[in-house]
Protein backbone atom coordinates (compact mmCIF):
# COMPACT_ATOMS: atom_id res chain seq x y z
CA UNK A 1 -82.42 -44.72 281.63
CA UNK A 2 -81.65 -42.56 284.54
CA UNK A 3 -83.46 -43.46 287.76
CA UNK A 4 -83.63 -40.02 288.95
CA UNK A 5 -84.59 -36.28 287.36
CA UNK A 6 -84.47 -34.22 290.09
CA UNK A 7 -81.60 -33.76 293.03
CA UNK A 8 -83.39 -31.86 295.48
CA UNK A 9 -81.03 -30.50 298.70
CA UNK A 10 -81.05 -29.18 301.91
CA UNK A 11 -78.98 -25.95 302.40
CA UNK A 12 -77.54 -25.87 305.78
CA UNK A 13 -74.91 -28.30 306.89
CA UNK A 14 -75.48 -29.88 303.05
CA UNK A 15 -73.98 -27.58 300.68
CA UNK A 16 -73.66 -24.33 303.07
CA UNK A 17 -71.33 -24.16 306.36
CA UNK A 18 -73.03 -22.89 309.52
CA UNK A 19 -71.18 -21.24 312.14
CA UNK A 20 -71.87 -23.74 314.55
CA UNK A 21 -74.94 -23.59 316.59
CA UNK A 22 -77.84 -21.35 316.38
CA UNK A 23 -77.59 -20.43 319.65
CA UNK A 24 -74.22 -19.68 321.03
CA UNK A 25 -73.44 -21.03 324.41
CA UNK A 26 -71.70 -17.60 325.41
CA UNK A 27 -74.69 -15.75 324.56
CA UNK A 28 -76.60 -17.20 327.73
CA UNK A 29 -76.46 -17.45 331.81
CA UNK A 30 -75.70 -20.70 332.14
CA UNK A 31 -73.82 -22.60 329.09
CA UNK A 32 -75.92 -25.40 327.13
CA UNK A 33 -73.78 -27.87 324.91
CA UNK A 34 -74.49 -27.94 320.73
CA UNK A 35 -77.17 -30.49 320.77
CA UNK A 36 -79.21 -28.78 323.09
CA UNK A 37 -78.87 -25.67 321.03
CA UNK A 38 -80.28 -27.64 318.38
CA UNK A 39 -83.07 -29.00 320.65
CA UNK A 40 -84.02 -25.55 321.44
CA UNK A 41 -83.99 -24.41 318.11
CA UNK A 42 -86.12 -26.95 316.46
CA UNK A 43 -89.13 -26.41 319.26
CA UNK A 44 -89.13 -22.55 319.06
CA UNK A 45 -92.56 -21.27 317.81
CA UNK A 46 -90.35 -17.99 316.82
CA UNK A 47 -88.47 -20.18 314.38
CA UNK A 48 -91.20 -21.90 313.20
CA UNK A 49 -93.10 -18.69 312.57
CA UNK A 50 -90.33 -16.95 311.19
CA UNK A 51 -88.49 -19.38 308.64
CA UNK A 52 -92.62 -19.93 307.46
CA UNK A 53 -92.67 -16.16 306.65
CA UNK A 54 -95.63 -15.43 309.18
CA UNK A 55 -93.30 -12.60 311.54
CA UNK A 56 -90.85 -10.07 310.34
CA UNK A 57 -87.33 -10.42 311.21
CA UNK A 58 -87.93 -8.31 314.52
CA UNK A 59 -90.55 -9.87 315.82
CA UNK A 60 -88.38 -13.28 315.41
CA UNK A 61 -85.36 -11.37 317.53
CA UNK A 62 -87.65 -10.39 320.12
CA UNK A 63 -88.92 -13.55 320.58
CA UNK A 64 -85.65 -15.29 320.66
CA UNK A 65 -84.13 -12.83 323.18
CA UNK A 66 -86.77 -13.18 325.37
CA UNK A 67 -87.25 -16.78 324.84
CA UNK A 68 -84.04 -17.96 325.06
CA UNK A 69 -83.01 -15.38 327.95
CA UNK A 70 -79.82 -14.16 325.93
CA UNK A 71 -77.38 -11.98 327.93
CA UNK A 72 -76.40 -10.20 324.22
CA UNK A 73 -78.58 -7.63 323.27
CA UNK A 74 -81.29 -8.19 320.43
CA UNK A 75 -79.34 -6.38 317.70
CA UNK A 76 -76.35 -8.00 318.53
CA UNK A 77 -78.22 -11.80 318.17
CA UNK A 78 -79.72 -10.50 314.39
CA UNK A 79 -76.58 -9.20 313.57
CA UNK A 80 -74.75 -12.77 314.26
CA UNK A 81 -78.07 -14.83 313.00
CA UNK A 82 -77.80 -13.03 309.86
CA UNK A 83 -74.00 -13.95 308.93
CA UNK A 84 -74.88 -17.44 310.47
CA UNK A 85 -74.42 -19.61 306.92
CA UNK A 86 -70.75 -18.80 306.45
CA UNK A 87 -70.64 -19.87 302.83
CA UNK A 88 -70.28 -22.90 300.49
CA UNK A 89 -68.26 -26.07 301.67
CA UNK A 90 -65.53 -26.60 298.79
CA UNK A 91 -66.27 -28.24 296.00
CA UNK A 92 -70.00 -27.62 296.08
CA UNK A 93 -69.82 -25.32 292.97
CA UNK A 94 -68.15 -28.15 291.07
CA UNK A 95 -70.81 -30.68 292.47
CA UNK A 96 -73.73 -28.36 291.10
CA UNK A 97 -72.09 -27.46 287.67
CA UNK A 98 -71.34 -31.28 286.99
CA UNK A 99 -75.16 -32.28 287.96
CA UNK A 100 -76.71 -29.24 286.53
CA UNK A 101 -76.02 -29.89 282.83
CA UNK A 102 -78.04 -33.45 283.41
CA UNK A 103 -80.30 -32.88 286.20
CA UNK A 104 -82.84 -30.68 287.48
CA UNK A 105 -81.23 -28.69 290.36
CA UNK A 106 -83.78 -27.34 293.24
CA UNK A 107 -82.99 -26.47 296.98
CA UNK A 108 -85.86 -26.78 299.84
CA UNK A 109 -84.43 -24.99 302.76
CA UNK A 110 -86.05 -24.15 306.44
CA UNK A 111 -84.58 -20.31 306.04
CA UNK A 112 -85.41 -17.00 306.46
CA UNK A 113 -85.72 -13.34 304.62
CA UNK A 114 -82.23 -12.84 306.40
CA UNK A 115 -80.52 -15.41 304.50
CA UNK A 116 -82.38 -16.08 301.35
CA UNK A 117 -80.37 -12.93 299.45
CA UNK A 118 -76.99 -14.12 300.95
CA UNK A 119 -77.72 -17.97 300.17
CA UNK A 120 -78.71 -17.59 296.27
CA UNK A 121 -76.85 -13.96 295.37
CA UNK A 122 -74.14 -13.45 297.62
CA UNK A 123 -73.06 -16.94 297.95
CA UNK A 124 -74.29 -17.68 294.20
CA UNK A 125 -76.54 -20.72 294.22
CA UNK A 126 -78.86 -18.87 292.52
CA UNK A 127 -76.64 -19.87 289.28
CA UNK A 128 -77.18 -23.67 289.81
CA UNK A 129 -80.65 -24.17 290.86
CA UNK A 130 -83.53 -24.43 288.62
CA UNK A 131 -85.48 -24.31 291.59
CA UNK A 132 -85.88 -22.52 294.93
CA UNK A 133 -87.98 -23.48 297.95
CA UNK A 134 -87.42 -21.62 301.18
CA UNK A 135 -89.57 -22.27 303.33
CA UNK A 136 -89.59 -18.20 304.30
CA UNK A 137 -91.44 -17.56 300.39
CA UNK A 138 -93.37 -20.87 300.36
CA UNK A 139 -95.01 -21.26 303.44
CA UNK A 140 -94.08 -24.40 303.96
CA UNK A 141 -91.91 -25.66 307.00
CA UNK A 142 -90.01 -29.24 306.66
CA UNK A 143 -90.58 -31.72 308.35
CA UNK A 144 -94.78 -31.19 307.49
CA UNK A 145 -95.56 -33.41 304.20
CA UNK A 146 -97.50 -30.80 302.90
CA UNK A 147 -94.05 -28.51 302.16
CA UNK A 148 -93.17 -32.24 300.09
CA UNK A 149 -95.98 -32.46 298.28
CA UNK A 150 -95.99 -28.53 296.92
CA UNK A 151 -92.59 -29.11 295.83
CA UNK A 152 -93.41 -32.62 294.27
CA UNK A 153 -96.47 -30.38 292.25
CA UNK A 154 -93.99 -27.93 291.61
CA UNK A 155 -91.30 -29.34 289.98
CA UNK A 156 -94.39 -31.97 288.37
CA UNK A 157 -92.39 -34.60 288.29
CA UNK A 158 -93.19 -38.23 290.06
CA UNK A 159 -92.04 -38.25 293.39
CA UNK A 160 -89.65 -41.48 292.56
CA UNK A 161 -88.06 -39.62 290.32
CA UNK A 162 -86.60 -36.77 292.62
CA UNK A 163 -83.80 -37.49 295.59
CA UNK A 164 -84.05 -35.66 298.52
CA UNK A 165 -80.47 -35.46 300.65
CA UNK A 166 -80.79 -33.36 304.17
CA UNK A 167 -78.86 -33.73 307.68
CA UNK A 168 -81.76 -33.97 309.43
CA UNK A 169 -83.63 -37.65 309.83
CA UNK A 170 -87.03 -36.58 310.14
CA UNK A 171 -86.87 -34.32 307.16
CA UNK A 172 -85.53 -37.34 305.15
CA UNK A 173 -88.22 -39.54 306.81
CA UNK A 174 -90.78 -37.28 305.62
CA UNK A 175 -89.68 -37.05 301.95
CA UNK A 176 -89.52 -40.65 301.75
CA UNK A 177 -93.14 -40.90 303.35
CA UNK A 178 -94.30 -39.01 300.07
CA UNK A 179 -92.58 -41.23 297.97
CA UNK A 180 -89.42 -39.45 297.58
CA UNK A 181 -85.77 -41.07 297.50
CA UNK A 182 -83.84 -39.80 300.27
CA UNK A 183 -80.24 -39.70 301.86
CA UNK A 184 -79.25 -38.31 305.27
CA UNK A 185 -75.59 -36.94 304.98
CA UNK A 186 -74.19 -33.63 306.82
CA UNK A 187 -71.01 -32.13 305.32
CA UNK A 188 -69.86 -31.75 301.71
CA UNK A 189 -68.05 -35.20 301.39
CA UNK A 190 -70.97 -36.86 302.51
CA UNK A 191 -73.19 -35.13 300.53
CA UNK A 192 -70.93 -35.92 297.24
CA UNK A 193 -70.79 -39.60 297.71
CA UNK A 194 -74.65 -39.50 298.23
CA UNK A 195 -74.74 -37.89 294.85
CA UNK A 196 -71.87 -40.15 293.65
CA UNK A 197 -75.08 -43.22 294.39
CA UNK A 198 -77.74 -41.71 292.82
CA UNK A 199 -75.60 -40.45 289.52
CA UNK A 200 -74.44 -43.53 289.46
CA UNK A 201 -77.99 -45.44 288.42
CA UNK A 202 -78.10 -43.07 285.25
């Protein structure tokens, strides 16, 4: 008997390539290294508010120009945000297909109205997933356990019976405070042998 029914993933930096940080050290004054990029980004309010789906898409620019002092001009910043996920690492289509035809496939993303059409039509996830939770449609914004807990009602399934794998710790601290299995990996041969683990108990 299979120890798992549901593989449940992050998007970004798990199946889907980023072009690097969110906030490009040539867009401001003084240059900031990746990690503080990513410090930024995770304490914005305007990121918060947007990838929730509480401000449109210009209100988020706005407040991320003016927030984040950018030198580029606001269109210029959506324009780049918006082709930010640069597409699927290889081999990702092959990882779905081969769990899809035994698994329950569902994605919970932090991700916005900008990228939800690109992520499941352009880029074609839609194909593989039986279920899709951006946090933009749901409301819900990861790390808070109440995102994990719609999702575990959702799919209504046992939380022990769904793995969770994201690149970020807390998220994967959270999932497994709800009683979810969960692997921290970043990049698509990380990702597979975390799958490789769990497929592995069937």
């Amino acid at each position: 008997m299979k120890k798992v029914d549901v593989f449940l993933f992050d998007l970004g930096k798990v199946l889907v390539e980023l072009d690097g940080p969110p906030i490009k050290s040539e867009w401001l004054a003084s240059p900031i290294s990746d990690a503080e990029s990513w410090r930024r980004w995770a304490v914005s309010p305007y990121v918060k508010a947007f990838e929730s789906g509480e401000i449109s898409a210009d209100a988020f620019t706005a407040g991320i120009h003016q927030e984040q002092r950018l030198i580029i001009s606001p269109a210029a910043f959506k324009e780049a945000f918006t082709a930010w996920p640069k597409g699927l690492y290889e081999g990702v289509e092959a990882l779905l297909a081969s769990l899809k035809a035994h698994y329950t496939l569902a994605f919970y993303s932090n991700t916005s109205e900008l990228h939800v059409p690109r992520l499941v039509g352009e880029m074609g996830l839609g194909r593989y997933f039986d279920y899709t939770f951006a946090s933009c449609e749901i409301g819900h914004f990861k790390p808070a356990l109440e995102g994990y807990r719609f999702i575990v009602e959702s799919l209504n399934v046992p939380a022990q019976r769904i793995v969770f794998i994201d690149d970020n710790k807390h998220n994967v601290e959270a999932a497994r405070s709800v009683g979810m299995h969960a692997e921290q990996a970043e990049g698509f041969l990380a990702v597979a042998a975390a799958v490789e683990r769990w497929r592995a108990e069937r």
